[in-house]
PDB file of N, CA and C in Angstrom:
ATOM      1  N   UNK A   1      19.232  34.812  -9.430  1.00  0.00           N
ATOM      2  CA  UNK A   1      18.994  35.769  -8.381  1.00  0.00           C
ATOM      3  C   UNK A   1      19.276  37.174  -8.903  1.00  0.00           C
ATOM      4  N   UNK A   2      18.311  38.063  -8.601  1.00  0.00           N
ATOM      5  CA  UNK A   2      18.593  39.488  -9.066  1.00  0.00           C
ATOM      6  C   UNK A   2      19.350  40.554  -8.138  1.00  0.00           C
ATOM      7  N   UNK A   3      19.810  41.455  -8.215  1.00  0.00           N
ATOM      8  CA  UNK A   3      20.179  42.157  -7.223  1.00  0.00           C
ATOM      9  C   UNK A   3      19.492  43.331  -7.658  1.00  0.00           C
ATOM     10  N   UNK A   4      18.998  44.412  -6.771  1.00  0.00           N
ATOM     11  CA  UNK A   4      18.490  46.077  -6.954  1.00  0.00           C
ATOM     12  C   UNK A   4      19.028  47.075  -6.210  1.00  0.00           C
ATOM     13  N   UNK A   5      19.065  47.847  -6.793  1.00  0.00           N
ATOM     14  CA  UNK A   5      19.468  48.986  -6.049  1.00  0.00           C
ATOM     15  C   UNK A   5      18.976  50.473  -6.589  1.00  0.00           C
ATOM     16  N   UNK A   6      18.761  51.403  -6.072  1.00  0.00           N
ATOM     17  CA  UNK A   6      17.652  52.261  -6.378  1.00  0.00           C
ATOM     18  C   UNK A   6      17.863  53.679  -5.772  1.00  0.00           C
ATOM     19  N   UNK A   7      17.794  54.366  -6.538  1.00  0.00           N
ATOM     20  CA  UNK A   7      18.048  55.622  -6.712  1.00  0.00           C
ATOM     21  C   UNK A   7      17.083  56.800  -6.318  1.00  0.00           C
ATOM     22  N   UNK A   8      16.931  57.826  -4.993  1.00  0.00           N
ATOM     23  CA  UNK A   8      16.444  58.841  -4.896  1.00  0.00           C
ATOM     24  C   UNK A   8      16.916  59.945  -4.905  1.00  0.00           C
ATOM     25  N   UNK A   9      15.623  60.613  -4.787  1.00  0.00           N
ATOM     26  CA  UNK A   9      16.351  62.311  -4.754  1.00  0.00           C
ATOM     27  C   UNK A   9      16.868  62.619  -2.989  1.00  0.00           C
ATOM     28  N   UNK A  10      17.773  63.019  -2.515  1.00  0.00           N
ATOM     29  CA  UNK A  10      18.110  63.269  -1.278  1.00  0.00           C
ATOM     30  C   UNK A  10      16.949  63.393  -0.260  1.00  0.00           C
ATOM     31  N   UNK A  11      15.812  64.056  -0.819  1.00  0.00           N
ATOM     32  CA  UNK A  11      15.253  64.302   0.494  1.00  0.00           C
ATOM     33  C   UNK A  11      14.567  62.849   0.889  1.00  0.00           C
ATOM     34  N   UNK A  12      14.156  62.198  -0.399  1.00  0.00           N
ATOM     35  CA  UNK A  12      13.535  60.600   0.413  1.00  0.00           C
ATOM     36  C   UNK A  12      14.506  60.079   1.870  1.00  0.00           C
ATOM     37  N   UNK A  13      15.799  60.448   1.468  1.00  0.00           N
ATOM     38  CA  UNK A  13      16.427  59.385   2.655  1.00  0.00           C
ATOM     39  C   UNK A  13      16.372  60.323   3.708  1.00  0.00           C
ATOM     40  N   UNK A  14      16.148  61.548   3.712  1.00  0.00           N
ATOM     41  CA  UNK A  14      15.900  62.372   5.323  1.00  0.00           C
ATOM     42  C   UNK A  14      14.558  62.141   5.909  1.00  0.00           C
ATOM     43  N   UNK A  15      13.464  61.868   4.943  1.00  0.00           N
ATOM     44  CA  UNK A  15      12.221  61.221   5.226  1.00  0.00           C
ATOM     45  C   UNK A  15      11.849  59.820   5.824  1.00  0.00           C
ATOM     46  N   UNK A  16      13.403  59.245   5.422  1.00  0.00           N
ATOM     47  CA  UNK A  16      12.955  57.711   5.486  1.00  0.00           C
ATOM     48  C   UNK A  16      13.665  57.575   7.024  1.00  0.00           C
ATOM     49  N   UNK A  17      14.554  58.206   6.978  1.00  0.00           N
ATOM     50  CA  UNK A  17      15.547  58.149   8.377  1.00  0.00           C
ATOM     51  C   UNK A  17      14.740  58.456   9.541  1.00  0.00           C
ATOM     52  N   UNK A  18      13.675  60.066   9.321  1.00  0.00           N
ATOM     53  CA  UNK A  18      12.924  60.361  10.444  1.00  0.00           C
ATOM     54  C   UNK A  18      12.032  59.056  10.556  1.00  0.00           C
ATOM     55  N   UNK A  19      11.669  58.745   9.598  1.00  0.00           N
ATOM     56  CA  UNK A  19      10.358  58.318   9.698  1.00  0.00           C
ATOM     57  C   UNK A  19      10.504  56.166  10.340  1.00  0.00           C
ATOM     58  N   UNK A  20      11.655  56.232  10.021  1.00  0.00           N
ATOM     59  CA  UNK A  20      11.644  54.716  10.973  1.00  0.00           C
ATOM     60  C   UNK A  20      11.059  53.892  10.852  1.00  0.00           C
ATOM     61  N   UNK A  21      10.144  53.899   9.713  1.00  0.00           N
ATOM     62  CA  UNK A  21       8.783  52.682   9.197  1.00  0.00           C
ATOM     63  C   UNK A  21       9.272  51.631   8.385  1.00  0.00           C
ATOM     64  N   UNK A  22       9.239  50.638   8.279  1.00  0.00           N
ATOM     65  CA  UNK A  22       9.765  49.555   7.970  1.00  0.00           C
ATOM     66  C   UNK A  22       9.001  49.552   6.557  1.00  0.00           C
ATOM     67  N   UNK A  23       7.579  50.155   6.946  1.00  0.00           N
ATOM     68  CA  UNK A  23       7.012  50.222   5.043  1.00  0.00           C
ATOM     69  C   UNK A  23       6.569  51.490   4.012  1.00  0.00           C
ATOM     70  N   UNK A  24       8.203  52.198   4.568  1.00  0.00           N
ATOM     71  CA  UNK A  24       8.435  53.844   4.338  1.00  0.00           C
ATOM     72  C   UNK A  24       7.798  53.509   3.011  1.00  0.00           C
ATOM     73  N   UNK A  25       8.456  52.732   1.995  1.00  0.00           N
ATOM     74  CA  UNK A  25       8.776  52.743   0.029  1.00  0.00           C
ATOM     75  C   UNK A  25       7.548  52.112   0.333  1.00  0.00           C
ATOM     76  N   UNK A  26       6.803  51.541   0.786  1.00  0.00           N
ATOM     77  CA  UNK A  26       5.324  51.071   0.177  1.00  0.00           C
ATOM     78  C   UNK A  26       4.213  52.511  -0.218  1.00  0.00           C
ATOM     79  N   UNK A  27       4.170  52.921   0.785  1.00  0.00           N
ATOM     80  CA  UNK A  27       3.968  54.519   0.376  1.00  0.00           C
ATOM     81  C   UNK A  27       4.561  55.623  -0.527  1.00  0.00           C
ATOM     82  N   UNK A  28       3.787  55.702  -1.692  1.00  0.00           N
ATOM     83  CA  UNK A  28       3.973  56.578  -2.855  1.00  0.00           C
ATOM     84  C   UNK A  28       4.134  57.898  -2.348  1.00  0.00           C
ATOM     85  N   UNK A  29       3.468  58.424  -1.447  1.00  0.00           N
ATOM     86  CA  UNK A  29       3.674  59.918  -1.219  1.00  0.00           C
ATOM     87  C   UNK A  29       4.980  59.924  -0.426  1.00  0.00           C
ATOM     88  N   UNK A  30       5.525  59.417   0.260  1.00  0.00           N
ATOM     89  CA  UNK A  30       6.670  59.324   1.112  1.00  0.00           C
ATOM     90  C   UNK A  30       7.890  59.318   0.502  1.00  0.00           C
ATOM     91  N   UNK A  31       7.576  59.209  -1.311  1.00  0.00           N
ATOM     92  CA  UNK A  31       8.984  59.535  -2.363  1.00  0.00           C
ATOM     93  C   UNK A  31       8.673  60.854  -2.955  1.00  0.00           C
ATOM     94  N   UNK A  32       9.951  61.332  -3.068  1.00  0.00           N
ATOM     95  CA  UNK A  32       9.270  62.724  -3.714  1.00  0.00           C
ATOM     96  C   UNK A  32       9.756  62.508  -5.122  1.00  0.00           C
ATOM     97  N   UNK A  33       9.025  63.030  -5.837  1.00  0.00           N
ATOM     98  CA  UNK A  33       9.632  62.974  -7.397  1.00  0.00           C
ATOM     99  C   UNK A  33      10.503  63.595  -8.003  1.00  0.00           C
ATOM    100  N   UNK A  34      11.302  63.173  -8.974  1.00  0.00           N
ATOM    101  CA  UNK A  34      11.903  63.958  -9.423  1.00  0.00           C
ATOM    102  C   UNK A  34      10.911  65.288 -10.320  1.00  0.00           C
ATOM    103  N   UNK A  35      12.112  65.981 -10.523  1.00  0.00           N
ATOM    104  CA  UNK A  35      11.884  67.073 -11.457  1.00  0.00           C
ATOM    105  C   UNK A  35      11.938  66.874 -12.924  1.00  0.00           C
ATOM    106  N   UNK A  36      11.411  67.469 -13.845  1.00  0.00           N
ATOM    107  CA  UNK A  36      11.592  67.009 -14.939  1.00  0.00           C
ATOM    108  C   UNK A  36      13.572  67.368 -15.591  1.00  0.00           C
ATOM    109  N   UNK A  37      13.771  68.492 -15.129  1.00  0.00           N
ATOM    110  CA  UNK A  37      14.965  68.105 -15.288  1.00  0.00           C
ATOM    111  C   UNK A  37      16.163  67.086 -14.964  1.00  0.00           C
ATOM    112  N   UNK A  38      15.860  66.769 -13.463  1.00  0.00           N
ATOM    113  CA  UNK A  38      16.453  65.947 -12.576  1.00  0.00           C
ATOM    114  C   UNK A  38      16.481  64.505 -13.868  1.00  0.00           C
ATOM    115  N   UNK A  39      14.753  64.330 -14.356  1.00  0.00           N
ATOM    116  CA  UNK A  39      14.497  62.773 -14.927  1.00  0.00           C
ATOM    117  C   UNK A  39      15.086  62.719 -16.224  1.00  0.00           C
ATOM    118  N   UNK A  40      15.326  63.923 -17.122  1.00  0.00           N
ATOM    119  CA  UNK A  40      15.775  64.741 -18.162  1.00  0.00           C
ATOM    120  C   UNK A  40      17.272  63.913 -18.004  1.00  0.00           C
ATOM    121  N   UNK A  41      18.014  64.493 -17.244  1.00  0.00           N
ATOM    122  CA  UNK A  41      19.203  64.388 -16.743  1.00  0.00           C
ATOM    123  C   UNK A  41      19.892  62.733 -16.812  1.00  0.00           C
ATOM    124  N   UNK A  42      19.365  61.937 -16.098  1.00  0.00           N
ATOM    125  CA  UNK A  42      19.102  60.624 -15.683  1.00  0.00           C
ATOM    126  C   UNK A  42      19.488  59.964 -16.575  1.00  0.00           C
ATOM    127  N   UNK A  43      18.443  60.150 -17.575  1.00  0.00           N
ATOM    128  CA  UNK A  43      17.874  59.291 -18.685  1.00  0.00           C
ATOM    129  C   UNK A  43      18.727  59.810 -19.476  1.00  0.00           C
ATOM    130  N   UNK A  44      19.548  61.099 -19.591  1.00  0.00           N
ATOM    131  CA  UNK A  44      20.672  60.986 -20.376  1.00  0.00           C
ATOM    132  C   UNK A  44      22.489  60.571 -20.137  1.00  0.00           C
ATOM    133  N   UNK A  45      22.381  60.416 -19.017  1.00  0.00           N
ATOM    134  CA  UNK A  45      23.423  59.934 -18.044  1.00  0.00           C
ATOM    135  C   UNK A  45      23.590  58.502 -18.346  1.00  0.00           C
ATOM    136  N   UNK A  46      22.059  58.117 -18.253  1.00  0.00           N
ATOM    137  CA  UNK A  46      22.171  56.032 -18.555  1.00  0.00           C
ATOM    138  C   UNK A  46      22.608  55.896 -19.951  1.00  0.00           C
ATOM    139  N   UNK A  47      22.391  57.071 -20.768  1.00  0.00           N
ATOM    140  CA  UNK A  47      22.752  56.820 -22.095  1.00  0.00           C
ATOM    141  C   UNK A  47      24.077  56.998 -22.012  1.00  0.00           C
ATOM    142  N   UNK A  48      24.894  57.792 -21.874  1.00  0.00           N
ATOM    143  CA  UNK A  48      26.059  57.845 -22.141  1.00  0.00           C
ATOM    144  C   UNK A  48      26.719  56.861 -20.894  1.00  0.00           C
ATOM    145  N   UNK A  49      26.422  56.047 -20.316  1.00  0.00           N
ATOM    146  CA  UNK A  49      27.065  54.697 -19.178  1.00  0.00           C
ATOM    147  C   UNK A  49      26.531  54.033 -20.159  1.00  0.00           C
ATOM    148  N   UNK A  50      25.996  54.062 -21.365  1.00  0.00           N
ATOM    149  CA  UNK A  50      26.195  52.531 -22.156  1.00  0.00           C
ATOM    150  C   UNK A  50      24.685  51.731 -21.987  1.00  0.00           C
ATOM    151  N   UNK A  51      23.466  52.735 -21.199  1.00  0.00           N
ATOM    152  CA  UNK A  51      22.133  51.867 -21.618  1.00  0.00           C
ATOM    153  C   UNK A  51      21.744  52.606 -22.358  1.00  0.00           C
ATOM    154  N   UNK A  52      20.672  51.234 -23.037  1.00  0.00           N
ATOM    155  CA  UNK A  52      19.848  51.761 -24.436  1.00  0.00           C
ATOM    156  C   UNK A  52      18.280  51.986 -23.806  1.00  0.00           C
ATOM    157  N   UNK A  53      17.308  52.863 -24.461  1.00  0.00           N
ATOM    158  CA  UNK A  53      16.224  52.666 -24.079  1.00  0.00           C
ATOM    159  C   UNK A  53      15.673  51.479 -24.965  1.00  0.00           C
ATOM    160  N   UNK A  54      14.728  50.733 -24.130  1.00  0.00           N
ATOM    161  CA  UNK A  54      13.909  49.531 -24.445  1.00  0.00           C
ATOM    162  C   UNK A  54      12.615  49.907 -24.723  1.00  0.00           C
ATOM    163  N   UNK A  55      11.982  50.302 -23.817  1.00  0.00           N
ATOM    164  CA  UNK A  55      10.675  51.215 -23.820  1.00  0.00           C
ATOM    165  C   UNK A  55      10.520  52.246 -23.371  1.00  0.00           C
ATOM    166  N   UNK A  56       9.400  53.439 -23.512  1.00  0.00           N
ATOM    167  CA  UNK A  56       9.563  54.616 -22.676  1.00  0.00           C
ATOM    168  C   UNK A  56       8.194  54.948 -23.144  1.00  0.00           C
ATOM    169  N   UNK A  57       7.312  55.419 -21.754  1.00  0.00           N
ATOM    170  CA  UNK A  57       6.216  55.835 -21.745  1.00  0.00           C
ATOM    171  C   UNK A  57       6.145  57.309 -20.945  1.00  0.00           C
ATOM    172  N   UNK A  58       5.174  58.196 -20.909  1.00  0.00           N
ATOM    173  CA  UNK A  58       5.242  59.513 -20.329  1.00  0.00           C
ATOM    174  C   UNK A  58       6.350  59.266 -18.606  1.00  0.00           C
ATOM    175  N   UNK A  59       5.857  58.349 -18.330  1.00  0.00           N
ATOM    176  CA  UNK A  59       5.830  58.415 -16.599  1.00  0.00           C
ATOM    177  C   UNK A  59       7.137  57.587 -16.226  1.00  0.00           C
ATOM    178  N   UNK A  60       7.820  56.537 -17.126  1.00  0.00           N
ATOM    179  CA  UNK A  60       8.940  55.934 -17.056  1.00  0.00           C
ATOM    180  C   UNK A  60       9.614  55.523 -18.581  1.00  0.00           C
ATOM    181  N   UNK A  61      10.824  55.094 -18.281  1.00  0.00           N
ATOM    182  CA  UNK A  61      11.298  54.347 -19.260  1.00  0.00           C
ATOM    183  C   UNK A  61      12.248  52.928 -18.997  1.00  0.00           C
ATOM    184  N   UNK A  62      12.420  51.858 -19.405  1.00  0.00           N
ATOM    185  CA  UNK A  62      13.095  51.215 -19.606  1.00  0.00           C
ATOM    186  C   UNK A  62      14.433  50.916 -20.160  1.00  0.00           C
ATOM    187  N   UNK A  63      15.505  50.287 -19.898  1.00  0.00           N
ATOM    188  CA  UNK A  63      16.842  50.508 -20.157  1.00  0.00           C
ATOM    189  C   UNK A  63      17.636  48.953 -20.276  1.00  0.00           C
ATOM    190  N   UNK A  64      17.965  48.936 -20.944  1.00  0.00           N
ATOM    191  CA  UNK A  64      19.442  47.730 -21.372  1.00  0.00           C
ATOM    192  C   UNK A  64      20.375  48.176 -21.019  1.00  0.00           C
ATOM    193  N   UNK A  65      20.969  47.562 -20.950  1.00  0.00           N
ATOM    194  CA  UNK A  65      22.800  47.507 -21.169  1.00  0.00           C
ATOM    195  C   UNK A  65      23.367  46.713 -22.099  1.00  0.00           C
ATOM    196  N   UNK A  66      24.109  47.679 -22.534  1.00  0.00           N
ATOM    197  CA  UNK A  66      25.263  47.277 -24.211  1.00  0.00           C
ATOM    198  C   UNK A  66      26.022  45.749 -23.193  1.00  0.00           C
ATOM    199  N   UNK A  67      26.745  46.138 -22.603  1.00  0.00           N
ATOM    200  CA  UNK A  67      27.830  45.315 -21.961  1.00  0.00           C
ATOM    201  C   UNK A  67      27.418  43.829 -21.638  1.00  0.00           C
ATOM    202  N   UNK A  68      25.867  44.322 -20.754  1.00  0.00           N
ATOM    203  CA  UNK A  68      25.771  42.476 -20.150  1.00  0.00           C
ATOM    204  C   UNK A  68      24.117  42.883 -20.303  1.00  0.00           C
ATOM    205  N   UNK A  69      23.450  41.592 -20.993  1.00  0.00           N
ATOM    206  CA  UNK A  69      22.300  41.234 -21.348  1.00  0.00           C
ATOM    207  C   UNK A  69      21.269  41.187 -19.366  1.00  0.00           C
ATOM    208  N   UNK A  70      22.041  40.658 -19.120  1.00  0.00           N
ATOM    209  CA  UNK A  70      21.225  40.560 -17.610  1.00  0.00           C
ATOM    210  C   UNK A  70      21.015  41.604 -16.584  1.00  0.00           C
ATOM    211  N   UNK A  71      21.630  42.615 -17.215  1.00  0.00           N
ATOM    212  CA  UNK A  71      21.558  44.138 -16.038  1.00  0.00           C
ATOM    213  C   UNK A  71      20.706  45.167 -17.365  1.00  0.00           C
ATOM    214  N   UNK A  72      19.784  45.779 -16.291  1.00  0.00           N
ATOM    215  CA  UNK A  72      18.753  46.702 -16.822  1.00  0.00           C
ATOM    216  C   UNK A  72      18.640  47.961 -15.680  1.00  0.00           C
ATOM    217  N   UNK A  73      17.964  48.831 -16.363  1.00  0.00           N
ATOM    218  CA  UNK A  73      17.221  49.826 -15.164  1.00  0.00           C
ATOM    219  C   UNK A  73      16.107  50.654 -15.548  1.00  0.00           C
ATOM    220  N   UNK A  74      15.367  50.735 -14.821  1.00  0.00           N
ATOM    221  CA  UNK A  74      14.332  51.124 -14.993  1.00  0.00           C
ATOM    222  C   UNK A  74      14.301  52.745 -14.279  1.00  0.00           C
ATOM    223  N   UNK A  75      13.545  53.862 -15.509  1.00  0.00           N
ATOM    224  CA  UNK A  75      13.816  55.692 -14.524  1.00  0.00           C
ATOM    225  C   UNK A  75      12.016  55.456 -14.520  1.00  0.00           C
ATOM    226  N   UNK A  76      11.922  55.515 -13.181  1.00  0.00           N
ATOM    227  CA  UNK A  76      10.504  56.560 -13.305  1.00  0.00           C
ATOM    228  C   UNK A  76      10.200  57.947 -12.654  1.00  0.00           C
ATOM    229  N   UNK A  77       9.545  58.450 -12.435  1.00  0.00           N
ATOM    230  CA  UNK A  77       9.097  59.899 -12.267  1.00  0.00           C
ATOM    231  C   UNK A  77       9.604  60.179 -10.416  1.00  0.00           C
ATOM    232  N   UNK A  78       9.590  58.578 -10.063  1.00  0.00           N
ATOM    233  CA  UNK A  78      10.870  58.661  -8.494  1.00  0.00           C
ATOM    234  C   UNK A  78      11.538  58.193  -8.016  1.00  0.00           C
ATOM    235  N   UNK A  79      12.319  57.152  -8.866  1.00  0.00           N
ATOM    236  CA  UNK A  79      12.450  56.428  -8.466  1.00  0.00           C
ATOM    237  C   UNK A  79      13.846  56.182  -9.927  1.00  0.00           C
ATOM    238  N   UNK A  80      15.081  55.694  -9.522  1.00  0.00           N
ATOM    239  CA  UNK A  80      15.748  54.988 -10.565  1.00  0.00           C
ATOM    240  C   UNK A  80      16.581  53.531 -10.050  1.00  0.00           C
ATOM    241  N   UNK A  81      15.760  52.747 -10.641  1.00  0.00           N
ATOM    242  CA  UNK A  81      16.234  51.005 -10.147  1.00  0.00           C
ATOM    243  C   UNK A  81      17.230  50.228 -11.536  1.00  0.00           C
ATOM    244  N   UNK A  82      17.917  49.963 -10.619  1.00  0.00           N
ATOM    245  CA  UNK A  82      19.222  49.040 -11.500  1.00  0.00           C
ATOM    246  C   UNK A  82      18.802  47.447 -11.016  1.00  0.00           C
ATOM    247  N   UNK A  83      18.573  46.367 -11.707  1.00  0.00           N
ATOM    248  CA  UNK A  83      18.575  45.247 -11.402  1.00  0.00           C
ATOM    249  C   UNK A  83      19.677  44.639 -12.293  1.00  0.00           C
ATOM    250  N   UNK A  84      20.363  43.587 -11.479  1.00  0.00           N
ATOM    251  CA  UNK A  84      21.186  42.868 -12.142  1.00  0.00           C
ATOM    252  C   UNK A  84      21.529  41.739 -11.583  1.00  0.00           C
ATOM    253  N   UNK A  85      22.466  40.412 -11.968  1.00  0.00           N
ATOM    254  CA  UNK A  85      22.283  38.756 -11.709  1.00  0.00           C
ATOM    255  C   UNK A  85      23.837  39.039 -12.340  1.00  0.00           C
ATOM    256  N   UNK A  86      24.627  38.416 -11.616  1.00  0.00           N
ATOM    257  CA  UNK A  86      25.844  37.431 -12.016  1.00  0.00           C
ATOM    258  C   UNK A  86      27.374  38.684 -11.867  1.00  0.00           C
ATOM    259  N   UNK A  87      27.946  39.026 -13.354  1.00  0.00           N
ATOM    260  CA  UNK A  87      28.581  39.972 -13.278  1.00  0.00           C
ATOM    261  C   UNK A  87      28.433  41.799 -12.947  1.00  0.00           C
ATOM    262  N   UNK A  88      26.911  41.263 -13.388  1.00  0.00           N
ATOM    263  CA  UNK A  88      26.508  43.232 -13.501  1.00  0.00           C
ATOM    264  C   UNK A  88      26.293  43.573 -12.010  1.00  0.00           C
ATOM    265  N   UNK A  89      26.431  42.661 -10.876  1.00  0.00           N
ATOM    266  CA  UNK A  89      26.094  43.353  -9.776  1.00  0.00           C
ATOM    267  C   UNK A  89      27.166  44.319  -9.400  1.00  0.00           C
ATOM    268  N   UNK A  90      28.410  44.264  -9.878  1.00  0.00           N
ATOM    269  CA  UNK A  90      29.768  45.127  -9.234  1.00  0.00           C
ATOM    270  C   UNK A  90      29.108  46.595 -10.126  1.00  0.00           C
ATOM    271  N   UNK A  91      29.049  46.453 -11.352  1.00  0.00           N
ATOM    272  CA  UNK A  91      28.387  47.782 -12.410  1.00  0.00           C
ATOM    273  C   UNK A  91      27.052  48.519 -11.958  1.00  0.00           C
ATOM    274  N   UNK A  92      25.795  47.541 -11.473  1.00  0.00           N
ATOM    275  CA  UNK A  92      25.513  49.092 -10.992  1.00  0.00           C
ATOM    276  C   UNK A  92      25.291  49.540  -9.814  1.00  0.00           C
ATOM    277  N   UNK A  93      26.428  48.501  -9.099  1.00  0.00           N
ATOM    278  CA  UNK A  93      26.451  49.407  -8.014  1.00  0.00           C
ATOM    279  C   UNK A  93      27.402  50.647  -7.792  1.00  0.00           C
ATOM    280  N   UNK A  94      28.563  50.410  -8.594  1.00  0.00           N
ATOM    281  CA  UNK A  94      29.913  51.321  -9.000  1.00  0.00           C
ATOM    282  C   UNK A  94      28.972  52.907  -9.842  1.00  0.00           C
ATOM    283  N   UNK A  95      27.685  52.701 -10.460  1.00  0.00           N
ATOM    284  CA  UNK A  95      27.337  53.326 -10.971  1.00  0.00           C
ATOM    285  C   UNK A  95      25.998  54.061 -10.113  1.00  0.00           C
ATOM    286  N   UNK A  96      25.543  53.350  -9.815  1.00  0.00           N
ATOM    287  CA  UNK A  96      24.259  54.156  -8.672  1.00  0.00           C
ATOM    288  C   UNK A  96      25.094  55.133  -7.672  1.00  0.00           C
ATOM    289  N   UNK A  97      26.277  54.657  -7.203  1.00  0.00           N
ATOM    290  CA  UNK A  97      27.267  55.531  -6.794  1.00  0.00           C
ATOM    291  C   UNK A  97      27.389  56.624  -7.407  1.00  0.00           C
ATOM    292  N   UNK A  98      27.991  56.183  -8.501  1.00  0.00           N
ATOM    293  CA  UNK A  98      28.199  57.704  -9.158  1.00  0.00           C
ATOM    294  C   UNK A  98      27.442  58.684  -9.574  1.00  0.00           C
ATOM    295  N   UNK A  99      26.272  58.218  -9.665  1.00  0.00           N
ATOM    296  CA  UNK A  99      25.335  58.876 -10.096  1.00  0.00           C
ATOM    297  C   UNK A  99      24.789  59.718  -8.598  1.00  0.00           C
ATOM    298  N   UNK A 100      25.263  59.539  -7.644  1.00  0.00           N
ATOM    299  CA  UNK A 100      25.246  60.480  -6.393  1.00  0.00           C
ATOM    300  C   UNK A 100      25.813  61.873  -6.133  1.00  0.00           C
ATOM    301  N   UNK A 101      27.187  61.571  -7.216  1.00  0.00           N
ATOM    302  CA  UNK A 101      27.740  62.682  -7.404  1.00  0.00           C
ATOM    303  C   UNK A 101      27.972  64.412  -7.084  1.00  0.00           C
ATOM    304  N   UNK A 102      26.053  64.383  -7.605  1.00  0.00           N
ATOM    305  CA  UNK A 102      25.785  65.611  -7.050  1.00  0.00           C
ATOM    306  C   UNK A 102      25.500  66.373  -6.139  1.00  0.00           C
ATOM    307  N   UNK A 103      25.231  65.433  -5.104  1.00  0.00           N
ATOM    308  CA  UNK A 103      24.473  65.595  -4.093  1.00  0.00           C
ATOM    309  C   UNK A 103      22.943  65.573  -4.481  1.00  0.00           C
ATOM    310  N   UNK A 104      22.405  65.471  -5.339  1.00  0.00           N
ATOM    311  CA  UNK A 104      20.371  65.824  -5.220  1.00  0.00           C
ATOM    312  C   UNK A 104      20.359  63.877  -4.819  1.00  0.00           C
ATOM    313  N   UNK A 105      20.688  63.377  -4.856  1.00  0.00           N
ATOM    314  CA  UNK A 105      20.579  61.660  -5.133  1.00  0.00           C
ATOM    315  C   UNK A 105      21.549  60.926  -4.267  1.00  0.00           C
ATOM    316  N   UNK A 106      20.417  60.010  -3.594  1.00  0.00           N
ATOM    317  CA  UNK A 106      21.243  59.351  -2.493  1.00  0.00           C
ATOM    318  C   UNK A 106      21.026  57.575  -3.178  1.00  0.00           C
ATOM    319  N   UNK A 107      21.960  56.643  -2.992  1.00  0.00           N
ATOM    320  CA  UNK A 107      21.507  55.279  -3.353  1.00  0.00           C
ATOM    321  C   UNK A 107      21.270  54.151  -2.070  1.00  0.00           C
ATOM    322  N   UNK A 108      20.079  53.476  -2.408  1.00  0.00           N
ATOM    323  CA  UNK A 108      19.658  52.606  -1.613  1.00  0.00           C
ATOM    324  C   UNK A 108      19.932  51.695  -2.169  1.00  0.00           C
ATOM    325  N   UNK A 109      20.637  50.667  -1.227  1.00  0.00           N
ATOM    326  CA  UNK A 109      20.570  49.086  -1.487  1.00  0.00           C
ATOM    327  C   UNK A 109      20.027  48.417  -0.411  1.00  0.00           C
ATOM    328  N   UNK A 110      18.876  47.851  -0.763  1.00  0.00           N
ATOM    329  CA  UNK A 110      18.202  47.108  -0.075  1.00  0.00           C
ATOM    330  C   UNK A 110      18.858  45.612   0.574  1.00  0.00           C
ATOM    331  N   UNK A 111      19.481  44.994  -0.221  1.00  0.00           N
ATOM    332  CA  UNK A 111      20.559  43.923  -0.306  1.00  0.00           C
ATOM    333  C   UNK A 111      21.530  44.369   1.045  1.00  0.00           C
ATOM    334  N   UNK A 112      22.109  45.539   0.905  1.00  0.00           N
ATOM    335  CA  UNK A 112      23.444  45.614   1.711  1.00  0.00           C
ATOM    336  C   UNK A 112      23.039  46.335   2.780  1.00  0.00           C
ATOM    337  N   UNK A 113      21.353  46.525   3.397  1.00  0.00           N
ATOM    338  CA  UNK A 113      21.118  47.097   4.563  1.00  0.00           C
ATOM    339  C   UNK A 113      20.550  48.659   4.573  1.00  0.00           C
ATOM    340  N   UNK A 114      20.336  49.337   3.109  1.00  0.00           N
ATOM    341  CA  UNK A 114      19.788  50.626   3.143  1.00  0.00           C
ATOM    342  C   UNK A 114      20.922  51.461   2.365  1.00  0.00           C
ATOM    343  N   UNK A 115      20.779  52.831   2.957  1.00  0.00           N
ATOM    344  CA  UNK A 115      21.269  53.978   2.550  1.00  0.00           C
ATOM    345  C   UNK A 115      22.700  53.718   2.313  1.00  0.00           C
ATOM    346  N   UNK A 116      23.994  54.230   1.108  1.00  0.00           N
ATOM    347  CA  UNK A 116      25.594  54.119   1.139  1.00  0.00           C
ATOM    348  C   UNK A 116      25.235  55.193   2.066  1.00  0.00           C
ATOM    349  N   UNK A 117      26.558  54.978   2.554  1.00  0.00           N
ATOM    350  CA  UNK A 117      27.049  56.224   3.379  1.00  0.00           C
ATOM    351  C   UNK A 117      28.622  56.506   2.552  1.00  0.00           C
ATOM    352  N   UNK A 118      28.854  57.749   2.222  1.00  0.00           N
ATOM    353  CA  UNK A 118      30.045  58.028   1.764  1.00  0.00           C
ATOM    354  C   UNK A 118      31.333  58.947   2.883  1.00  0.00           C
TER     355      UNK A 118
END
């Protein structure tokens, strides 16, 4: 069994809140993208938490983890998803957290009912 959890830029979840649609994320325009710095940022953040890139194409990249073979994440242009099975579910969720930090990024877990609230 996998677990996900997934990473936007703040304004998706003020969009998703008004908007009350059960198939808000099926709709591409209804995420806003990051910035290239924002994705810049990200993708160097997963590096120093210990993922490796796997693949990386203009529009996304792919990610390992040093620690546990079964947790990955995937950055794309709106989106940043952590999947993981067994031990890695406590890691990225401790980490999609943190990566909120700034305020631009809110984390969704679909699993635990939607939006953290902090």
């Amino acid at each position: 069994m996998s677990y996900d959890i997934h990473l936007y830029r703040a304004e998706v979840k003020d969009r998703h809140i008004v908007s009350k649609n059960d198939n808000f994320f099926e709709n591409e325009n209804n995420i806003v993208p990051f910035s290239q710095q924002q994705f810049d940022n990200l993708k160097g953040r997963l590096i120093r938490y210990g993922y490796f890139i796997e693949n990386e194409t203009v529009r996304q990249v792919s990610f390992g983890f040093k620690k546990d073979k079964g947790t990955s994440a995937l950055l794309t242009d709106n989106c940043l998803s952590f999947a993981s099975g067994g031990d890695g579910i406590f890691e990225i969720s401790m980490t999609a957290s943190e990566f909120t930090d700034t305020g631009e990024y809110k984390k969704y877990d679909p699993q635990d009912g939607g939006w953290e609230e902090i």
